[in-house]
Every structure is written in structure tokens, then in C-alpha cells.
PDB file of N, CA and C in Angstrom:
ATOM      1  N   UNK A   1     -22.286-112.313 116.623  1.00  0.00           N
ATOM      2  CA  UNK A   1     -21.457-113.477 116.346  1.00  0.00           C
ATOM      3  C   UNK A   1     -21.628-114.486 117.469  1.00  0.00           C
ATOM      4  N   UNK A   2     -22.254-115.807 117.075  1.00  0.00           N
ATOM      5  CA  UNK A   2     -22.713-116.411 118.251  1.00  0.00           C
ATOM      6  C   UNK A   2     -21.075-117.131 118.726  1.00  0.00           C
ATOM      7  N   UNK A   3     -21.202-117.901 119.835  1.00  0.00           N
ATOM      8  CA  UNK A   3     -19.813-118.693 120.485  1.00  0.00           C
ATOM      9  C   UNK A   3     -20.538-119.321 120.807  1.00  0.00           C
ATOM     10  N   UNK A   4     -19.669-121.178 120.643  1.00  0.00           N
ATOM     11  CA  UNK A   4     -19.795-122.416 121.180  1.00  0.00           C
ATOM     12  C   UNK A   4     -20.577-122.644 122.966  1.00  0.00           C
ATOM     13  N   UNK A   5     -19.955-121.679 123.306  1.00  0.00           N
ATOM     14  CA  UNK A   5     -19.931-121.391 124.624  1.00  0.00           C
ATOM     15  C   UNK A   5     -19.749-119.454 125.723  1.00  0.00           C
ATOM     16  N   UNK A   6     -20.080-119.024 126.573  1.00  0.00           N
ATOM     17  CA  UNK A   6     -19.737-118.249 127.587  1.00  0.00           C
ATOM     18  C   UNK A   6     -19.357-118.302 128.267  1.00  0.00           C
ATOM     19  N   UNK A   7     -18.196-118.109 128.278  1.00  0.00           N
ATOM     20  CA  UNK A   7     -17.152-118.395 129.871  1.00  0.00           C
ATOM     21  C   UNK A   7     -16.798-117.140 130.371  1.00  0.00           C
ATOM     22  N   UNK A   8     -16.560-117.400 131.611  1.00  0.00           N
ATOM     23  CA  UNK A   8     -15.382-116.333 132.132  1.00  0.00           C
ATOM     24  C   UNK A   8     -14.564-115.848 131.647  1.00  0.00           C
ATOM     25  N   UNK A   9     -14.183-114.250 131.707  1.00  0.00           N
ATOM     26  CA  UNK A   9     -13.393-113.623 131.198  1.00  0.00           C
ATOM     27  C   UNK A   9     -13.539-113.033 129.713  1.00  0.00           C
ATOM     28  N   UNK A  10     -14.403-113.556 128.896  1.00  0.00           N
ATOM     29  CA  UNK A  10     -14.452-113.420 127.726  1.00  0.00           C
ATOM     30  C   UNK A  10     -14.775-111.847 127.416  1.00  0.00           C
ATOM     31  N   UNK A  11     -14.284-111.103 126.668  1.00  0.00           N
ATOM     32  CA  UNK A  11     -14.878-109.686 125.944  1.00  0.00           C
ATOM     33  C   UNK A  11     -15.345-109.547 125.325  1.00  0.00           C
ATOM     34  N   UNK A  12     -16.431-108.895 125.532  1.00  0.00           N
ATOM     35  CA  UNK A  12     -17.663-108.610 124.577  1.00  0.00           C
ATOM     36  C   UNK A  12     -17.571-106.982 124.446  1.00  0.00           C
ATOM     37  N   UNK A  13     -18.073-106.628 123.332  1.00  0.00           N
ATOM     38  CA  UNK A  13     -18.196-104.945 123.185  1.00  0.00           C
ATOM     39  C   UNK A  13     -19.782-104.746 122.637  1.00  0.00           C
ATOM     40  N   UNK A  14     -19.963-103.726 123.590  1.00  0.00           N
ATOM     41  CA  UNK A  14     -21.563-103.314 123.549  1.00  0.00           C
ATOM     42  C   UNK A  14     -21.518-102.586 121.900  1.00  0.00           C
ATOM     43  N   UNK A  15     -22.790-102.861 121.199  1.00  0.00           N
ATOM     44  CA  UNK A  15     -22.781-102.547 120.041  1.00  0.00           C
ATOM     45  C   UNK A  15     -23.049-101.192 120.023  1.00  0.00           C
ATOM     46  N   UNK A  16     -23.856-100.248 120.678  1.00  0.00           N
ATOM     47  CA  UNK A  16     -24.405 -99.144 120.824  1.00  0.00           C
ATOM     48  C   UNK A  16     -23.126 -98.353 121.223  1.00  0.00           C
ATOM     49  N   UNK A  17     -22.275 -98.346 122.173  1.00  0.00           N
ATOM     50  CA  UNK A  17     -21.360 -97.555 122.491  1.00  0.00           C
ATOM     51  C   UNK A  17     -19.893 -97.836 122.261  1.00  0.00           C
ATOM     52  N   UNK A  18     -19.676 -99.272 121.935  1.00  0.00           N
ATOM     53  CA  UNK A  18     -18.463 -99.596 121.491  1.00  0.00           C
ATOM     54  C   UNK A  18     -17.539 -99.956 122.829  1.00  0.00           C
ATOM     55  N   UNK A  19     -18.021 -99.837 123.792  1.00  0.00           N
ATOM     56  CA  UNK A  19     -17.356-100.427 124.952  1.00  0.00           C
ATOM     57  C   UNK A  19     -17.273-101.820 124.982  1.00  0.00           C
ATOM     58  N   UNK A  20     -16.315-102.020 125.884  1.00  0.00           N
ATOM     59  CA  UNK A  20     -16.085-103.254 125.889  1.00  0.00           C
ATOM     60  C   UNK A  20     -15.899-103.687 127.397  1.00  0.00           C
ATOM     61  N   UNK A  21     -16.703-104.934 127.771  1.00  0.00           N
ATOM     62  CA  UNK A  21     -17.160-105.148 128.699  1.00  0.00           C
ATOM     63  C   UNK A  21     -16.651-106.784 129.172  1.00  0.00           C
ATOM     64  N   UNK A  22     -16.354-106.627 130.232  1.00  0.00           N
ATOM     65  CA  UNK A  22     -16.224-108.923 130.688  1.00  0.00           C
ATOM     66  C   UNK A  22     -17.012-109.281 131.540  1.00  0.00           C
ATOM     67  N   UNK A  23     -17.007-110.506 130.695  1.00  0.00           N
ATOM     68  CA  UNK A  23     -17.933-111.218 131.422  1.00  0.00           C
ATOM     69  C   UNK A  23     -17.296-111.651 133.333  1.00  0.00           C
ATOM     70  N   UNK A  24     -18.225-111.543 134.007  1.00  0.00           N
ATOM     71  CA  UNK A  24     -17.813-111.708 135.528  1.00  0.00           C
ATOM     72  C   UNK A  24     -18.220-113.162 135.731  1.00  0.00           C
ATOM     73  N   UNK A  25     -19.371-113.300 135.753  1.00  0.00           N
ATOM     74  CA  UNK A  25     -20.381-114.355 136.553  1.00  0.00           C
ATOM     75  C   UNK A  25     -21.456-114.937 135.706  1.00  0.00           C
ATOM     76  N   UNK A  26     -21.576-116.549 135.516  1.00  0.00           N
ATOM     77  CA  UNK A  26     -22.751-116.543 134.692  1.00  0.00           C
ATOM     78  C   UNK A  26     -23.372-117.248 135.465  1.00  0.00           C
ATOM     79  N   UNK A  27     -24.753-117.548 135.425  1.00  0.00           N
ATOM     80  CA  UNK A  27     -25.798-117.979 136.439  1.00  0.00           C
ATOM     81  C   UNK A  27     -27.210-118.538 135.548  1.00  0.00           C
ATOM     82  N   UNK A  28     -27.568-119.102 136.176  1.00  0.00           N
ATOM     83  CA  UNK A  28     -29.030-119.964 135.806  1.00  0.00           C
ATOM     84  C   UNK A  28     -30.602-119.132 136.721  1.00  0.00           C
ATOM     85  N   UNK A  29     -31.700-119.098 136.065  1.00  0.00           N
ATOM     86  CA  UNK A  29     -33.001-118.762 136.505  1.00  0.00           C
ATOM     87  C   UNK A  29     -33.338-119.541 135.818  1.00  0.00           C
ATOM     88  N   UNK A  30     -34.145-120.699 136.833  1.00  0.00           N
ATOM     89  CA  UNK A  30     -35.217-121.295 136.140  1.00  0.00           C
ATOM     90  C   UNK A  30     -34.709-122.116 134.530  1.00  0.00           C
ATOM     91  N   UNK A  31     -35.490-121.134 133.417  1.00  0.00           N
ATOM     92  CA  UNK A  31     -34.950-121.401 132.316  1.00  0.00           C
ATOM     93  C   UNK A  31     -34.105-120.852 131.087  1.00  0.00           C
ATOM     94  N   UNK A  32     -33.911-119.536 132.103  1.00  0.00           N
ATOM     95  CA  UNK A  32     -32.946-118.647 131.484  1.00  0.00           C
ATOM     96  C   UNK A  32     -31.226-118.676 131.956  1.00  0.00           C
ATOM     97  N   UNK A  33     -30.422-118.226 131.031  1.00  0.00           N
ATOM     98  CA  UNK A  33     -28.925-118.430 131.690  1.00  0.00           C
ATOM     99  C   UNK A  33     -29.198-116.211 131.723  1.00  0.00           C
ATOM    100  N   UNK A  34     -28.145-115.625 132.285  1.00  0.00           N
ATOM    101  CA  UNK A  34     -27.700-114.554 132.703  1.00  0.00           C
ATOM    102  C   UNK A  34     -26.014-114.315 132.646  1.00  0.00           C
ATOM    103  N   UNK A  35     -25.836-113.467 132.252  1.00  0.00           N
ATOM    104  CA  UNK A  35     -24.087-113.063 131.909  1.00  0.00           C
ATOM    105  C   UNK A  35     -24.227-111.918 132.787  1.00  0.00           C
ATOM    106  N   UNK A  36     -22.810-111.758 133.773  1.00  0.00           N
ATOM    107  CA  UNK A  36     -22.828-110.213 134.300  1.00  0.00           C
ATOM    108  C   UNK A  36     -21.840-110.010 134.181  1.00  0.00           C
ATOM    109  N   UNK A  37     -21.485-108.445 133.379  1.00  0.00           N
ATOM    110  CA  UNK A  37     -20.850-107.875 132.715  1.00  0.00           C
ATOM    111  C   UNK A  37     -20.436-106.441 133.521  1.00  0.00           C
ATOM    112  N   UNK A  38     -19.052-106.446 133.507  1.00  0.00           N
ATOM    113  CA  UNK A  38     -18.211-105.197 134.203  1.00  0.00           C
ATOM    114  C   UNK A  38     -17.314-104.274 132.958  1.00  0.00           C
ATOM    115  N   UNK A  39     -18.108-103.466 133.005  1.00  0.00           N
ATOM    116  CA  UNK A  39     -16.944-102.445 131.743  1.00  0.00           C
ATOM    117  C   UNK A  39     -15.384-102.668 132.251  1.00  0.00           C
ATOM    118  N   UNK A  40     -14.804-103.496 130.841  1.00  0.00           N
ATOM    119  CA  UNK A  40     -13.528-103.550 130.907  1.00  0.00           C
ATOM    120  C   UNK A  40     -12.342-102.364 130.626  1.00  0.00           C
ATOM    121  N   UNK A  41     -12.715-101.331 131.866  1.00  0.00           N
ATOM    122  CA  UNK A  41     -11.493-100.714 131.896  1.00  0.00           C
ATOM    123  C   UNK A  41     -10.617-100.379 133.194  1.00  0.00           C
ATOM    124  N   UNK A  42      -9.936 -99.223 133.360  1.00  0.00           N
ATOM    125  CA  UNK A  42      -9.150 -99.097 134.539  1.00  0.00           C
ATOM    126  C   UNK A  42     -10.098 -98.781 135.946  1.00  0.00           C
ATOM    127  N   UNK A  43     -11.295 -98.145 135.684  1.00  0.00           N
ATOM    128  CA  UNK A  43     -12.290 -97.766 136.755  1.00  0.00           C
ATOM    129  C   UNK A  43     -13.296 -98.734 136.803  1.00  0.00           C
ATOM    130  N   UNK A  44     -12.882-100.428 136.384  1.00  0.00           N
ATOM    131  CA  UNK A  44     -13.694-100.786 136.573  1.00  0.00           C
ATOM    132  C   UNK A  44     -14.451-101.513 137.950  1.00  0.00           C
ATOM    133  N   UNK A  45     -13.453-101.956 138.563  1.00  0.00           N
ATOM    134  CA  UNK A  45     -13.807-101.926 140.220  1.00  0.00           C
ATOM    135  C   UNK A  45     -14.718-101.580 140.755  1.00  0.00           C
ATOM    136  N   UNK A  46     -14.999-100.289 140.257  1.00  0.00           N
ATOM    137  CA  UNK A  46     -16.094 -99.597 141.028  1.00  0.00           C
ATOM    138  C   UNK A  46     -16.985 -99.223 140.424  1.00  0.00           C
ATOM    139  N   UNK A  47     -17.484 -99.597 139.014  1.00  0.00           N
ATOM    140  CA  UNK A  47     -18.264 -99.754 138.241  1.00  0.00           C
ATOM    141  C   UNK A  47     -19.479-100.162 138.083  1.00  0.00           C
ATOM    142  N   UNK A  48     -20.409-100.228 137.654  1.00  0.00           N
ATOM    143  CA  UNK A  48     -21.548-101.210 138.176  1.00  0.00           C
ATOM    144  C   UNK A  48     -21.547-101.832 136.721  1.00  0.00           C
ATOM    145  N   UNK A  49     -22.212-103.414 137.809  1.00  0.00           N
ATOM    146  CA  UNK A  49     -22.437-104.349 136.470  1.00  0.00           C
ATOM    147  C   UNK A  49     -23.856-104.341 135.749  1.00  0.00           C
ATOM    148  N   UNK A  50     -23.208-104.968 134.679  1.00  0.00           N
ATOM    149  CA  UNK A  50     -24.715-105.295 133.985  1.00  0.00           C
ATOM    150  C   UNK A  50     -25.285-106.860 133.845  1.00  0.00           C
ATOM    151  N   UNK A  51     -26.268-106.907 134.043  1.00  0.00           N
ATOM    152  CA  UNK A  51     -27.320-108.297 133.738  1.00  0.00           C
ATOM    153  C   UNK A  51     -27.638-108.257 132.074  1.00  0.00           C
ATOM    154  N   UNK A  52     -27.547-109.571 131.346  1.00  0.00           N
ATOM    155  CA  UNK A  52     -27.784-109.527 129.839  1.00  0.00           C
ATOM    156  C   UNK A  52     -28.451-111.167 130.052  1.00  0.00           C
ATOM    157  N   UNK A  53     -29.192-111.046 129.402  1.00  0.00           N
ATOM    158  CA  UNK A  53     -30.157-112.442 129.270  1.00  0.00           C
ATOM    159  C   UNK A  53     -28.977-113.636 128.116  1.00  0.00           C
ATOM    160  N   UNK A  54     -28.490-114.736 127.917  1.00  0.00           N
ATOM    161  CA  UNK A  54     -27.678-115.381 127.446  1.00  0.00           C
ATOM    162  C   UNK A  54     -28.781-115.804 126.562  1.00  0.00           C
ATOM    163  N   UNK A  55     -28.890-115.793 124.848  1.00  0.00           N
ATOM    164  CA  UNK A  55     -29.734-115.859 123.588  1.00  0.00           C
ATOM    165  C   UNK A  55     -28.996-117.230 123.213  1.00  0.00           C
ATOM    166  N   UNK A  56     -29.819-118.640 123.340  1.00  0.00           N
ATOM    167  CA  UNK A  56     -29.230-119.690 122.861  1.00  0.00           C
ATOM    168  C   UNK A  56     -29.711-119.778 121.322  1.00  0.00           C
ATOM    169  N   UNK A  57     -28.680-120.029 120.144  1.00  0.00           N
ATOM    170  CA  UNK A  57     -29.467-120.462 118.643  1.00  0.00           C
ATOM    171  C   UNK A  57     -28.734-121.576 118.231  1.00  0.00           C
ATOM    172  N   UNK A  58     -29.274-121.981 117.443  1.00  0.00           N
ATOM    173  CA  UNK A  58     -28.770-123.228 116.736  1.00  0.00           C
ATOM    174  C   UNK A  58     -27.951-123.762 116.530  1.00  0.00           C
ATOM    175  N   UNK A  59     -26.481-122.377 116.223  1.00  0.00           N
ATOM    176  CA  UNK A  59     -25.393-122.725 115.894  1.00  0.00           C
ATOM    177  C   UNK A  59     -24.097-122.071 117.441  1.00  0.00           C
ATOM    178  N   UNK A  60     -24.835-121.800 118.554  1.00  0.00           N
ATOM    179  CA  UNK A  60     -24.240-121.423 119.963  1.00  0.00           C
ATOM    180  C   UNK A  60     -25.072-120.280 120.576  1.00  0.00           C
ATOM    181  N   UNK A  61     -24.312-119.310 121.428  1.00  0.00           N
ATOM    182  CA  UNK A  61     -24.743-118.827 122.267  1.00  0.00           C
ATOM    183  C   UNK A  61     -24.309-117.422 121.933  1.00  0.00           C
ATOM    184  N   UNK A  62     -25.118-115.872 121.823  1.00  0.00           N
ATOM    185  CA  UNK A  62     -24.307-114.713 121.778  1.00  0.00           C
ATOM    186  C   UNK A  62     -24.806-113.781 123.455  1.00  0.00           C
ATOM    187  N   UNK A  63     -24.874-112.649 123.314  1.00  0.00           N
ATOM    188  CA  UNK A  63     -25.769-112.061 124.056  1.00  0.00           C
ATOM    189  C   UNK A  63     -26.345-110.906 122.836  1.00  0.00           C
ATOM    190  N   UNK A  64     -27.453-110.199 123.288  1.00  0.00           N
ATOM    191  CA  UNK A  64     -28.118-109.311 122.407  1.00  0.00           C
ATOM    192  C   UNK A  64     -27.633-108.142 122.678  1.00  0.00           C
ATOM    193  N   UNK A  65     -26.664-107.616 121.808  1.00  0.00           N
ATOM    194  CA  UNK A  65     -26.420-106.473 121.802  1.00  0.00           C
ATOM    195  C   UNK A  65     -25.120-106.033 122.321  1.00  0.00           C
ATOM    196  N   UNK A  66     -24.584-107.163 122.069  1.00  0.00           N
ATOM    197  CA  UNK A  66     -23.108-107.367 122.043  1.00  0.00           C
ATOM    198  C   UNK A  66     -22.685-107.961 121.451  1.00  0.00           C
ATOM    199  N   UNK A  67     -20.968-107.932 120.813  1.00  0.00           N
ATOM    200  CA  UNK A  67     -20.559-108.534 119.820  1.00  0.00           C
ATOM    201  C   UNK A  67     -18.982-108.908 120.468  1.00  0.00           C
ATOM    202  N   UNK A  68     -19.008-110.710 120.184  1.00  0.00           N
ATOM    203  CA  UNK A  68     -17.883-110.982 120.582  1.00  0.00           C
ATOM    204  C   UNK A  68     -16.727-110.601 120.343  1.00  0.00           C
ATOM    205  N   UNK A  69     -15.206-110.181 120.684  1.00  0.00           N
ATOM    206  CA  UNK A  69     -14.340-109.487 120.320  1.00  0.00           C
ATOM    207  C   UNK A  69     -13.287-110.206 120.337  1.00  0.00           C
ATOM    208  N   UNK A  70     -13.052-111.421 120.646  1.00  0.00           N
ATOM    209  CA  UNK A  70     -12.037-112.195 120.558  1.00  0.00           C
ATOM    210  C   UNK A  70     -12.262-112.957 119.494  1.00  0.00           C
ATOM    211  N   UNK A  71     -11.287-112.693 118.228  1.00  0.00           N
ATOM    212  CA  UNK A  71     -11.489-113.741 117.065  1.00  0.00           C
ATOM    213  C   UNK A  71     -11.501-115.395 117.171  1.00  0.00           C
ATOM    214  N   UNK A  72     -10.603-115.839 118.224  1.00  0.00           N
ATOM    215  CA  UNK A  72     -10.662-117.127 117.885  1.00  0.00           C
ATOM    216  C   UNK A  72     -10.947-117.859 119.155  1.00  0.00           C
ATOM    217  N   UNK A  73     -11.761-118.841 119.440  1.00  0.00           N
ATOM    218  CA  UNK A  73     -12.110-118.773 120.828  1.00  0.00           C
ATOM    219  C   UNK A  73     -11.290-120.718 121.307  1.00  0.00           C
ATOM    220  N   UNK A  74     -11.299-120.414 121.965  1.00  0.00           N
ATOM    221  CA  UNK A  74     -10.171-121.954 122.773  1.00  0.00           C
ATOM    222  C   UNK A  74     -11.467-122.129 123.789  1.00  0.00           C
ATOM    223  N   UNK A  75     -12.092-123.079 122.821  1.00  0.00           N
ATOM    224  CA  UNK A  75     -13.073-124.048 124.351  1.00  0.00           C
ATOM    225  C   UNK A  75     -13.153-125.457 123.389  1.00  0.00           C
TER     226      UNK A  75
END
């Protein structure tokens, strides 16, 4: 499900395991954007993050292999 936009804070849930993960930090390379992602739960502090490449299409932005989890988005 693509979104207008990626911001901070937003929850995403990994499609493969059903976790659900937030976004921390987003960042620029060159010509790629990058999302880093901290499993959203109680151990997550000490967790390690993940790097996901940001997939721009036509109609916004998703990541691959995640699926947005907030129905209605305020941007």
C-alpha cells in the first residue's frame, strides 16, 4: 500500500513475519532515499535496526516488503 509520503514514526509491518516495525530515520544516497526501521516493541531499545531501500511509484512511496498499518494517514 503505497503513502503520499514517509515520515517519522510511521508503522509498518514486515510482510513475512507480521512484525511491526517504525520508522526511526530517513536519509538520502546519492539517488536513493533509505528508511531505518526498529521493531516496534518493548525490547526495542536494544534491538537492531533495519535499512529498507524507499520504492518511489506513481501514485507515492511504500517500502518492499512491508505493508503500511495505519489506515488513514495525516500529511
Amino acid at each position: 500500500m503505497p503513502v503520499k509520503t514517509i515520515q517519522l514514526g510511521q508503522v509498518w509491518r514486515e510482510d513475512t513475519t507480521g512484525k511491526d516495525f517504525l520508522v526511526t530515520k530517513l536519509y538520502n544516497e546519492v539517488f536513493t532515499q533509505y528508511a531505518v526501521l526498529r521493531q516496534a516493541s518493548s525490547g526495542a531499545s536494544t534491538g537492531d535496526t533495519v535499512r529498507v531501500r524507499v520504492k518511489k511509484l506513481d501514485n507515492g512511496m511504500t517500502l518492499p516488503g512491508y505493508t503500511y498499518t495505519q489506515e488513514l494517514q495525516d500529511v
